[in-house]
Every structure is written in C-alpha cells, then in structure tokens.
Protein backbone atom coordinates (compact mmCIF):
# COMPACT_ATOMS: atom_id res chain seq x y z
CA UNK A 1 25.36 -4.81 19.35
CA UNK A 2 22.72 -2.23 17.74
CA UNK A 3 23.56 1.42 18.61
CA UNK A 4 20.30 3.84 18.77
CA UNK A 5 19.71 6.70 16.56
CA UNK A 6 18.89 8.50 20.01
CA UNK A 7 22.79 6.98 21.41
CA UNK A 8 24.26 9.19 17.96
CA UNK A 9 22.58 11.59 18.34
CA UNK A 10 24.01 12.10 22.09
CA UNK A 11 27.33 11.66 20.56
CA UNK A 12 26.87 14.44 17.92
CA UNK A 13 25.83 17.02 20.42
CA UNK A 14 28.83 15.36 23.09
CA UNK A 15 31.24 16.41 19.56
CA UNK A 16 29.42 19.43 18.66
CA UNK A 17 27.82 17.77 15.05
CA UNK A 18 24.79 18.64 13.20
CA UNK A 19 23.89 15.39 11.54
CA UNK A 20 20.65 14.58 9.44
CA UNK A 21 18.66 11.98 9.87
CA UNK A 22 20.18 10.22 6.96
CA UNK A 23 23.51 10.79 8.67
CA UNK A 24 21.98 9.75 11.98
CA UNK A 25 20.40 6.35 10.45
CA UNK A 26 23.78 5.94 8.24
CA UNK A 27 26.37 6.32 11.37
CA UNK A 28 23.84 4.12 13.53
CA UNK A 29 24.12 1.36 11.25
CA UNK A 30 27.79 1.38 10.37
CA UNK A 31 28.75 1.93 14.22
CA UNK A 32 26.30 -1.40 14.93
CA UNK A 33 28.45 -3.15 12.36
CA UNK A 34 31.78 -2.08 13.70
CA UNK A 35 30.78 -2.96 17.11
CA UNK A 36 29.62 -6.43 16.03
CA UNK A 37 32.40 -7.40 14.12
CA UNK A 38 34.67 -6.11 17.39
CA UNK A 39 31.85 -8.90 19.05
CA UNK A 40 33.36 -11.41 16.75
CA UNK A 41 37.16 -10.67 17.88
CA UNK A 42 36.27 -11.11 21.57
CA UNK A 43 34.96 -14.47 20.77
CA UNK A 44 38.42 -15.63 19.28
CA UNK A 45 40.34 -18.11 21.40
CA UNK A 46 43.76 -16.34 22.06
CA UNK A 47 44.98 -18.78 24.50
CA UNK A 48 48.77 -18.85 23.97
CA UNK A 49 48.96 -16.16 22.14
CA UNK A 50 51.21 -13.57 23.55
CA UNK A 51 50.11 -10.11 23.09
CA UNK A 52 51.78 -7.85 20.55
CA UNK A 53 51.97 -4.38 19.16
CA UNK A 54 53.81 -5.32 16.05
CA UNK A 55 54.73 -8.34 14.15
CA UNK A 56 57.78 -7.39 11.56
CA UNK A 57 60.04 -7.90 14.38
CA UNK A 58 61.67 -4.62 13.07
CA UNK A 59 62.88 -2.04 16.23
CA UNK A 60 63.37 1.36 16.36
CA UNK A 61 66.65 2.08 14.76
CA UNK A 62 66.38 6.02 14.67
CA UNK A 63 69.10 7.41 16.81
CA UNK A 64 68.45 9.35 19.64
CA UNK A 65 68.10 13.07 19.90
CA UNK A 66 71.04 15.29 21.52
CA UNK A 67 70.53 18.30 23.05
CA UNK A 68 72.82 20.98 21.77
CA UNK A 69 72.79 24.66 22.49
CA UNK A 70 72.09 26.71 19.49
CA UNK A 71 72.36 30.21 20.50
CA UNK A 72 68.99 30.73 18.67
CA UNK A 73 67.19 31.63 21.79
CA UNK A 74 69.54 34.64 22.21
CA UNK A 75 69.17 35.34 18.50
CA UNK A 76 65.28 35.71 18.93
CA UNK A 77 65.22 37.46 22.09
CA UNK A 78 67.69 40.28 20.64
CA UNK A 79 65.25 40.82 17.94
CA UNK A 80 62.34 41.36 19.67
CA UNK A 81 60.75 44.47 19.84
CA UNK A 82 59.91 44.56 23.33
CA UNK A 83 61.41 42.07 26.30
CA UNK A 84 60.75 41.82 30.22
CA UNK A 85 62.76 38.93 32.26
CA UNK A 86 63.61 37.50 29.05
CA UNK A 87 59.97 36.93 27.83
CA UNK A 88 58.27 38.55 24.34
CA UNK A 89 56.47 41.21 25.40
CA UNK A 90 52.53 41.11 23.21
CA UNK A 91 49.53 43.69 23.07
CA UNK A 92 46.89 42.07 25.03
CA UNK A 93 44.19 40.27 23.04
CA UNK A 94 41.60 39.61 25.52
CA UNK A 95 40.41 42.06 27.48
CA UNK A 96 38.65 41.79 31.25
C-alpha cells in the first residue's frame, strides 16, 4: 500500500508538523513500507492459533494497592495560605 506525499502532508497539518519535502518524500516512503509489511501479516494463516497478548506465560505478581489514610490531605490544607470549603484558594490566571 503506497501512501501519497499529499496523504502526509494532511497528517502533518492533522498533528500540527512542518515537514520538508525531504521529510514529506522520506515519511511517505517508510509509512508505504510499514503498511506493506503489516500487508504481509494479514496474509499469514492463523487458523488455530489462539490470540495472545503475551507469550512468557509470566502473570502479574505485583500486589495490590491498599488504600490507607495518611493525614497528608489535612497536612496540606493547614498550610495553605488561603482555603474556601476545603479547596486551595489561587489568583486567577485567565481573565474574561
């Protein structure tokens, strides 16, 4: 699948990139390749195969988190210089 110099170029201005034409002729190219070799996958025969996000086997053996109260809330809060309904209390930045 060939991607068009005009297609990246749509995609720079979609992401907000000034690209050469170099760039332009460069990222056309290696996107055609990516998307042909991604041609190539589709055309494997994975009949059987069941699908997989992993293949170690390995599982998550991380514990899982506990949610203790840490009084650091109240620490914060009795520092600040200026609190309403328990909320810090900030100059406005943007104006109207």
């Amino acid at each position: 699948m060939t991607i068009s110099k005009t297609e990246i170029k749509k995609i720079a201005e979609l992401a907000r990139l000034k690209l050469t034409t170099d760039e332009e002729t460069h990222h056309a190219k290696t996107i055609s390749a990516v998307l042909d070799y991604m041609n190539i996958l589709n055309e494997v025969d994975t009949t059987g195969v069941e699908p997989t996000a992993q293949v170690t086997g390995l599982k998550n053996i991380v514990r899982y988190d506990e949610v203790k109260p840490s009084g650091l809330v109240d620490k914060l809060v009795k520092n600040m210089p200026r609190v309403e309904r328990g909320e810090l209390v900030v100059p406005a930045v943007l104006e109207d």
